[in-house]
PDB file of N, CA and C in Angstrom:
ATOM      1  N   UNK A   1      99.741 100.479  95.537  1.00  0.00           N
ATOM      2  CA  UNK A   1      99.190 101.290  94.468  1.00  0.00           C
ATOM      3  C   UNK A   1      99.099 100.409  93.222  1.00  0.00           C
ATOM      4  N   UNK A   2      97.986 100.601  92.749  1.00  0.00           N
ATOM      5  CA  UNK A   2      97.761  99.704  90.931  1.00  0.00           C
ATOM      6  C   UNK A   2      98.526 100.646  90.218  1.00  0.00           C
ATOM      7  N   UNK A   3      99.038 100.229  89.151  1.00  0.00           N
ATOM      8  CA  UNK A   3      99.230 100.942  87.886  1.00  0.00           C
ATOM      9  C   UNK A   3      99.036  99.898  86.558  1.00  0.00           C
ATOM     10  N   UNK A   4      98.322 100.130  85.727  1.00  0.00           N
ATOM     11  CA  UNK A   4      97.904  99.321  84.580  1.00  0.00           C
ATOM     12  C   UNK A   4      97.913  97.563  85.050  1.00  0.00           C
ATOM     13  N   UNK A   5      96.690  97.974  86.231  1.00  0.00           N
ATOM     14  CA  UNK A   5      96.256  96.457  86.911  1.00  0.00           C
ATOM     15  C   UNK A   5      97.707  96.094  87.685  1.00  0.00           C
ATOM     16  N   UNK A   6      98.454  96.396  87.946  1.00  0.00           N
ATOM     17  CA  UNK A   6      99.507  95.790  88.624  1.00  0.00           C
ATOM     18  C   UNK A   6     100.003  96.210  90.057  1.00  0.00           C
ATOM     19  N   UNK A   7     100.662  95.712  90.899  1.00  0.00           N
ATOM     20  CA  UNK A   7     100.673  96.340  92.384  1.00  0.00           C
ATOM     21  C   UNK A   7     102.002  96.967  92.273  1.00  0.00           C
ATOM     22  N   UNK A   8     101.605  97.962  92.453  1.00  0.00           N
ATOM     23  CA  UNK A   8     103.166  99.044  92.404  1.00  0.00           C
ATOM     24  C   UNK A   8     103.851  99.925  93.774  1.00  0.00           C
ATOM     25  N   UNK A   9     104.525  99.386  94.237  1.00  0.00           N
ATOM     26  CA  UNK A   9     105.224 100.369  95.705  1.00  0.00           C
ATOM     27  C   UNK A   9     106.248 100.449  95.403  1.00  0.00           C
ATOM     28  N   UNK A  10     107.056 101.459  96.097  1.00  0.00           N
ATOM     29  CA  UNK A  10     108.531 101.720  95.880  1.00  0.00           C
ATOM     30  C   UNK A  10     109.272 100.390  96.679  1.00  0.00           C
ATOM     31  N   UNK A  11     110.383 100.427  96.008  1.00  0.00           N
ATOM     32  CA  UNK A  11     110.857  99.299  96.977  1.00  0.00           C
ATOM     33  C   UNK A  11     112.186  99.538  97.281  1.00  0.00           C
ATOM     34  N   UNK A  12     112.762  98.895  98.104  1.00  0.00           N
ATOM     35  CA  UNK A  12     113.740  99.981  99.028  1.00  0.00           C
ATOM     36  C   UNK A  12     114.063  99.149 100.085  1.00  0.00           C
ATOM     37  N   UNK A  13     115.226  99.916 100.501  1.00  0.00           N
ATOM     38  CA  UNK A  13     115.324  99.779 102.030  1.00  0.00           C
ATOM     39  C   UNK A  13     113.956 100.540 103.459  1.00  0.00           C
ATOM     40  N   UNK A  14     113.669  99.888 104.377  1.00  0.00           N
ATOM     41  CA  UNK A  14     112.947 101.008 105.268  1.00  0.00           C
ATOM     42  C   UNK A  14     113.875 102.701 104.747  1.00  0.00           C
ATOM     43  N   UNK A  15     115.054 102.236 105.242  1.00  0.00           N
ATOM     44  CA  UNK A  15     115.590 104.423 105.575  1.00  0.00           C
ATOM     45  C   UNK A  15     115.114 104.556 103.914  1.00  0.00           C
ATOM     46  N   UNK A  16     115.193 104.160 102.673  1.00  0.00           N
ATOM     47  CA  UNK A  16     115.309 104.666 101.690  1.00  0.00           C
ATOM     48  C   UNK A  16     113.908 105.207 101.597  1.00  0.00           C
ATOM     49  N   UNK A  17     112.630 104.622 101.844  1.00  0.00           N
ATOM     50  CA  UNK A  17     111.503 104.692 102.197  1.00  0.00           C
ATOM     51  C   UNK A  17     111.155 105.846 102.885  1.00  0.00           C
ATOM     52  N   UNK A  18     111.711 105.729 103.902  1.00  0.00           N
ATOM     53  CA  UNK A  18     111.830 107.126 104.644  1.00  0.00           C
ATOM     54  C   UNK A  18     112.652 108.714 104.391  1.00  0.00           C
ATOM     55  N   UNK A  19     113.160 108.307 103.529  1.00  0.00           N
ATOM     56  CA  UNK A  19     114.265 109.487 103.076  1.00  0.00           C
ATOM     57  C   UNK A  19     113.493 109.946 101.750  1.00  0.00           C
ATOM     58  N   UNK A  20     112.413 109.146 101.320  1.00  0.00           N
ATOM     59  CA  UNK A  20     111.679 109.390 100.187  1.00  0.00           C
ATOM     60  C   UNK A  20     110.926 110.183 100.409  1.00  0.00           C
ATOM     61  N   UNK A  21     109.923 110.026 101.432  1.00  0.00           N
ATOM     62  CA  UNK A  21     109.181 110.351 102.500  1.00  0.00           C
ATOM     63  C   UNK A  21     109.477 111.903 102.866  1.00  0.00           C
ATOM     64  N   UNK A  22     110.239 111.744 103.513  1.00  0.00           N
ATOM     65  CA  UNK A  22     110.642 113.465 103.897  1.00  0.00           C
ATOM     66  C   UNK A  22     110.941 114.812 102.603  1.00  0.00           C
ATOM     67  N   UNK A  23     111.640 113.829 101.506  1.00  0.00           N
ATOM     68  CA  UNK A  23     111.856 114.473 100.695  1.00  0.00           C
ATOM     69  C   UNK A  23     110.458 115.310  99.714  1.00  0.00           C
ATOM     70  N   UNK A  24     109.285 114.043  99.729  1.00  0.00           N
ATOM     71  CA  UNK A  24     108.089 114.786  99.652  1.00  0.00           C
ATOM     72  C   UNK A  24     107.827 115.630 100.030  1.00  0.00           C
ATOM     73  N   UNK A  25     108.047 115.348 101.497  1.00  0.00           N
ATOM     74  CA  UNK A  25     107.029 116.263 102.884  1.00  0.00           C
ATOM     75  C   UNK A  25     108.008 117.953 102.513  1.00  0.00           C
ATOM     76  N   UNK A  26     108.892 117.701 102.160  1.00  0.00           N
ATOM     77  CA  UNK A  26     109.857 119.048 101.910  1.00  0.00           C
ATOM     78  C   UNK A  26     109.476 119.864 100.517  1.00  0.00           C
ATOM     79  N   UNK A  27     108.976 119.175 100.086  1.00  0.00           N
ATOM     80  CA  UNK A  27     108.279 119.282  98.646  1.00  0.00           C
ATOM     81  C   UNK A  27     106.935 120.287  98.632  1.00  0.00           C
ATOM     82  N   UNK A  28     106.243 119.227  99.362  1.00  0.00           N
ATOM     83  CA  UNK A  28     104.521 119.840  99.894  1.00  0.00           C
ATOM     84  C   UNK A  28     105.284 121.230 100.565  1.00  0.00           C
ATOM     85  N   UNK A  29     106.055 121.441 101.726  1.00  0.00           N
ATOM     86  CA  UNK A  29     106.280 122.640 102.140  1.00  0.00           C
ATOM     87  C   UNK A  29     106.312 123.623 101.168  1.00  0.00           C
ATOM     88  N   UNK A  30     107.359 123.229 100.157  1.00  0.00           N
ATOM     89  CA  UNK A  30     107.971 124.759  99.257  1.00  0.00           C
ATOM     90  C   UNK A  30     106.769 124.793  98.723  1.00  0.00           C
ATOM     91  N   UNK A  31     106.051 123.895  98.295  1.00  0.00           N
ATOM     92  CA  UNK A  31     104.773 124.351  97.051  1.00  0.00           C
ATOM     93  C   UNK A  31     103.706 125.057  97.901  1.00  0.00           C
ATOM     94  N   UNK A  32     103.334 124.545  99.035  1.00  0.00           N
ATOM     95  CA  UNK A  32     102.255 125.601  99.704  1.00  0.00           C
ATOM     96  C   UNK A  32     102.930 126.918  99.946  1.00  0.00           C
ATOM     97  N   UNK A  33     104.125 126.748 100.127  1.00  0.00           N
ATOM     98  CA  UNK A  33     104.820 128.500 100.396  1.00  0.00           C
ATOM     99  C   UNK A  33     104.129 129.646  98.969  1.00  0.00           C
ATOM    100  N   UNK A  34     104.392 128.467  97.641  1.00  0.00           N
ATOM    101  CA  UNK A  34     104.277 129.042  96.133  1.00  0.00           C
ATOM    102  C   UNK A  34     102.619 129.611  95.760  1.00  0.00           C
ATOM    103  N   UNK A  35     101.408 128.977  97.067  1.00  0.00           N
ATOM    104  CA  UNK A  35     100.105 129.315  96.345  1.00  0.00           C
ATOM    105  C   UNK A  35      99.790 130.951  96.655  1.00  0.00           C
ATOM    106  N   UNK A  36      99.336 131.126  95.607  1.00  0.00           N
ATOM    107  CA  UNK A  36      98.872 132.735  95.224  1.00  0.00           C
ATOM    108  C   UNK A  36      97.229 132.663  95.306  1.00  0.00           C
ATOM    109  N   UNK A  37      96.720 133.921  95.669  1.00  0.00           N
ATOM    110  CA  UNK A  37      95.295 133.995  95.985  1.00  0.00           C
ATOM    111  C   UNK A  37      94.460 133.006  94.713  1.00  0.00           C
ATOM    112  N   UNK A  38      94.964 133.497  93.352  1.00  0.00           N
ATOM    113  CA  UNK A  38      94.447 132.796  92.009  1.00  0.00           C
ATOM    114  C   UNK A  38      95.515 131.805  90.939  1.00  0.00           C
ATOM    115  N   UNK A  39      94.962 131.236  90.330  1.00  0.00           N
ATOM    116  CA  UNK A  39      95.830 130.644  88.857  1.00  0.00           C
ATOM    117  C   UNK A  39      96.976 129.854  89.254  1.00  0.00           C
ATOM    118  N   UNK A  40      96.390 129.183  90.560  1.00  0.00           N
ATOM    119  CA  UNK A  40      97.514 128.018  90.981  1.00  0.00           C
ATOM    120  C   UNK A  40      96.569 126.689  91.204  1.00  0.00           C
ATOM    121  N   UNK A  41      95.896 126.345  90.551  1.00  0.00           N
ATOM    122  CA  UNK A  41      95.249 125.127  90.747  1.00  0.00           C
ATOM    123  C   UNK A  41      96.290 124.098  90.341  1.00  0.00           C
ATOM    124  N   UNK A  42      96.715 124.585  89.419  1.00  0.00           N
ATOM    125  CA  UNK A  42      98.013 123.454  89.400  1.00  0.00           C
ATOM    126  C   UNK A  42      98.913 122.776  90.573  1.00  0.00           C
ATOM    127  N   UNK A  43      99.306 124.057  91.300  1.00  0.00           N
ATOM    128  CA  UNK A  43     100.101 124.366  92.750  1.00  0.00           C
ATOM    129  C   UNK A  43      99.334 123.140  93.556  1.00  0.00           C
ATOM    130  N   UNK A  44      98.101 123.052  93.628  1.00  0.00           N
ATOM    131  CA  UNK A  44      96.943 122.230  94.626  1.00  0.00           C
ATOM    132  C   UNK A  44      97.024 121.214  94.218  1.00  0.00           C
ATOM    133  N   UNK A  45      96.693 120.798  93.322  1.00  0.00           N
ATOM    134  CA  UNK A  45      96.924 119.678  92.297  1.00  0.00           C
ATOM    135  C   UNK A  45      98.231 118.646  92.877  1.00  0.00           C
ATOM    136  N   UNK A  46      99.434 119.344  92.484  1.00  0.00           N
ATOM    137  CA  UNK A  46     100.825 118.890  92.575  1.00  0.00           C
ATOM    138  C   UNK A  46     100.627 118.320  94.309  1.00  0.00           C
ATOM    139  N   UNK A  47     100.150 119.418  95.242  1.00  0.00           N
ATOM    140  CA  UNK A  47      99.978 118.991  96.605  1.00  0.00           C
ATOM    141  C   UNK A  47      99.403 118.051  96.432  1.00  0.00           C
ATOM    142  N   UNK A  48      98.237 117.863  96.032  1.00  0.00           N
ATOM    143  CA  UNK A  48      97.491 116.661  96.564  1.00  0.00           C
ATOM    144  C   UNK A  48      98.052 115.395  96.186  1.00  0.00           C
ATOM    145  N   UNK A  49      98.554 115.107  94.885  1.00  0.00           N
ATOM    146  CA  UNK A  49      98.918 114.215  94.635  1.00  0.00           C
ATOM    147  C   UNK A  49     100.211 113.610  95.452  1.00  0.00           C
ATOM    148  N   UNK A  50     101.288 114.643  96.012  1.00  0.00           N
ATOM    149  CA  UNK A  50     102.061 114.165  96.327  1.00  0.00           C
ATOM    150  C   UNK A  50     101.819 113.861  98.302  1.00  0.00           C
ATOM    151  N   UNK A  51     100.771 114.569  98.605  1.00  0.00           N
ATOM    152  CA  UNK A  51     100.279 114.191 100.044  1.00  0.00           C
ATOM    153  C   UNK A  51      99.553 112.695  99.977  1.00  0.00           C
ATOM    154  N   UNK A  52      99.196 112.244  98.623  1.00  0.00           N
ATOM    155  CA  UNK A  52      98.301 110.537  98.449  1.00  0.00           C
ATOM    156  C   UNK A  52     100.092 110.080  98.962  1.00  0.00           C
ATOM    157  N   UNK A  53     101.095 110.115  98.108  1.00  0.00           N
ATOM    158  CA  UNK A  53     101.429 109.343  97.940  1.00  0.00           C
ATOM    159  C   UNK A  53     102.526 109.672  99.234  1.00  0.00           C
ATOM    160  N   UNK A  54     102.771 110.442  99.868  1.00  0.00           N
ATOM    161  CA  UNK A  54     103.393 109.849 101.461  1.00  0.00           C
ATOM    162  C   UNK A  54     102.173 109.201 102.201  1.00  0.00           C
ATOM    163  N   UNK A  55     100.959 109.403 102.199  1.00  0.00           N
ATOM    164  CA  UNK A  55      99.995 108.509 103.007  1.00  0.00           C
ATOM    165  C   UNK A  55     100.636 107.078 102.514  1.00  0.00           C
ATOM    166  N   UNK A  56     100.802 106.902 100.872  1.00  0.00           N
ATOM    167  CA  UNK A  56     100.993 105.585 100.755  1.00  0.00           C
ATOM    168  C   UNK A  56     102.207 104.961 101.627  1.00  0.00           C
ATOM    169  N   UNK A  57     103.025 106.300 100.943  1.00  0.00           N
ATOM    170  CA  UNK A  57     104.363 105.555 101.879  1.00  0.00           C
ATOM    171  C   UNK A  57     104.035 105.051 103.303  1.00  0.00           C
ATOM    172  N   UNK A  58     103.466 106.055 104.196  1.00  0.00           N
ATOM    173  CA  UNK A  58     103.749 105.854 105.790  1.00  0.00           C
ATOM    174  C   UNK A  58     102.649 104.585 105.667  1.00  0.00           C
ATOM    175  N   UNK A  59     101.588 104.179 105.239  1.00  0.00           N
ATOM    176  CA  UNK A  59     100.897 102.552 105.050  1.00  0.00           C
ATOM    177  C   UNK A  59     101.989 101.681 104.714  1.00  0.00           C
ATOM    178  N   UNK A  60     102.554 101.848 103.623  1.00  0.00           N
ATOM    179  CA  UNK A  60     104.013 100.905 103.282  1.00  0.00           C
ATOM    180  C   UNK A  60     104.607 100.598 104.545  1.00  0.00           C
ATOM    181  N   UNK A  61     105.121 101.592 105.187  1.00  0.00           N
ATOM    182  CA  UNK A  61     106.171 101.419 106.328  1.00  0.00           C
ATOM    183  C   UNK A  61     105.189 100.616 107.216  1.00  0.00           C
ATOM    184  N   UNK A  62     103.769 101.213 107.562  1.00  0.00           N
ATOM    185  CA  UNK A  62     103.281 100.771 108.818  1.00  0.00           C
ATOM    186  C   UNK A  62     103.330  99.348 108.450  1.00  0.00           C
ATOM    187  N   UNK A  63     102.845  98.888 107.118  1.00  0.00           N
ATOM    188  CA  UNK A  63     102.777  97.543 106.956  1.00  0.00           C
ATOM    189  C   UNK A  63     103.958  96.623 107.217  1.00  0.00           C
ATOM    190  N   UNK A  64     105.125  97.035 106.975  1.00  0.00           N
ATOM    191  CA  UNK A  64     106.418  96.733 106.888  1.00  0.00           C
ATOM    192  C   UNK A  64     106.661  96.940 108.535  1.00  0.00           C
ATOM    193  N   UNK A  65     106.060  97.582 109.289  1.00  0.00           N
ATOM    194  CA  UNK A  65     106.953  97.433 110.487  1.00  0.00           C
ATOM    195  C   UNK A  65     105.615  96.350 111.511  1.00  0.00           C
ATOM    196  N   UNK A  66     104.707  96.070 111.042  1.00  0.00           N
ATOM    197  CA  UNK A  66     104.174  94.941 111.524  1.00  0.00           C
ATOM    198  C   UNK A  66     104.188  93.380 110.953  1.00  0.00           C
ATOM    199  N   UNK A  67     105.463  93.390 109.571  1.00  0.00           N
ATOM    200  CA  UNK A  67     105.833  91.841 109.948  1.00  0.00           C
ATOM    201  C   UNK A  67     106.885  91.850 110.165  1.00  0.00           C
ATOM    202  N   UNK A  68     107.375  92.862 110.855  1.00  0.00           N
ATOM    203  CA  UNK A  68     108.822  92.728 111.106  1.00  0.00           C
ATOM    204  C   UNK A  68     108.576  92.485 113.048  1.00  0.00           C
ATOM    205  N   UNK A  69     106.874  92.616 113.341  1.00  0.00           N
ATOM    206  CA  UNK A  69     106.969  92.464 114.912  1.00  0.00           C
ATOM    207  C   UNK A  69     106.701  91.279 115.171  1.00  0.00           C
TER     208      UNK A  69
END
């Protein structure tokens, strides 16, 4: 990920990576539980952003577990 031109990933252990990971994915759960028919674009919002950024993660890992083969 860039942030103000610069390459930004979490950095970590793999499990820490992964424990990050889930903790999202537990995240995305409660908030889709929270959407109401109207006046939650916010609610969608918060999802999406945080569904980019486990894609990033699980790319992180995939990348990470092919120079480790």
């Amino acid at each position: 990920m860039t942030y103000l031109g610069k390459e930004v990933l979490m950095e970590g252990t793999r499990q820490e990576l992964i424990d990050h990971m889930l903790v999202l994915l537990v995240e995305i759960h409660f908030l889709k539980s929270r959407i109401e028919p109207h006046d939650c674009g916010h609610i969608h919002t918060t999802i999406s952003t945080l569904e980019y950024r486990v894609k990033e993660l699980k790319e992180q890992l995939s990348e990470e577990n092919k120079v480790i083969s």
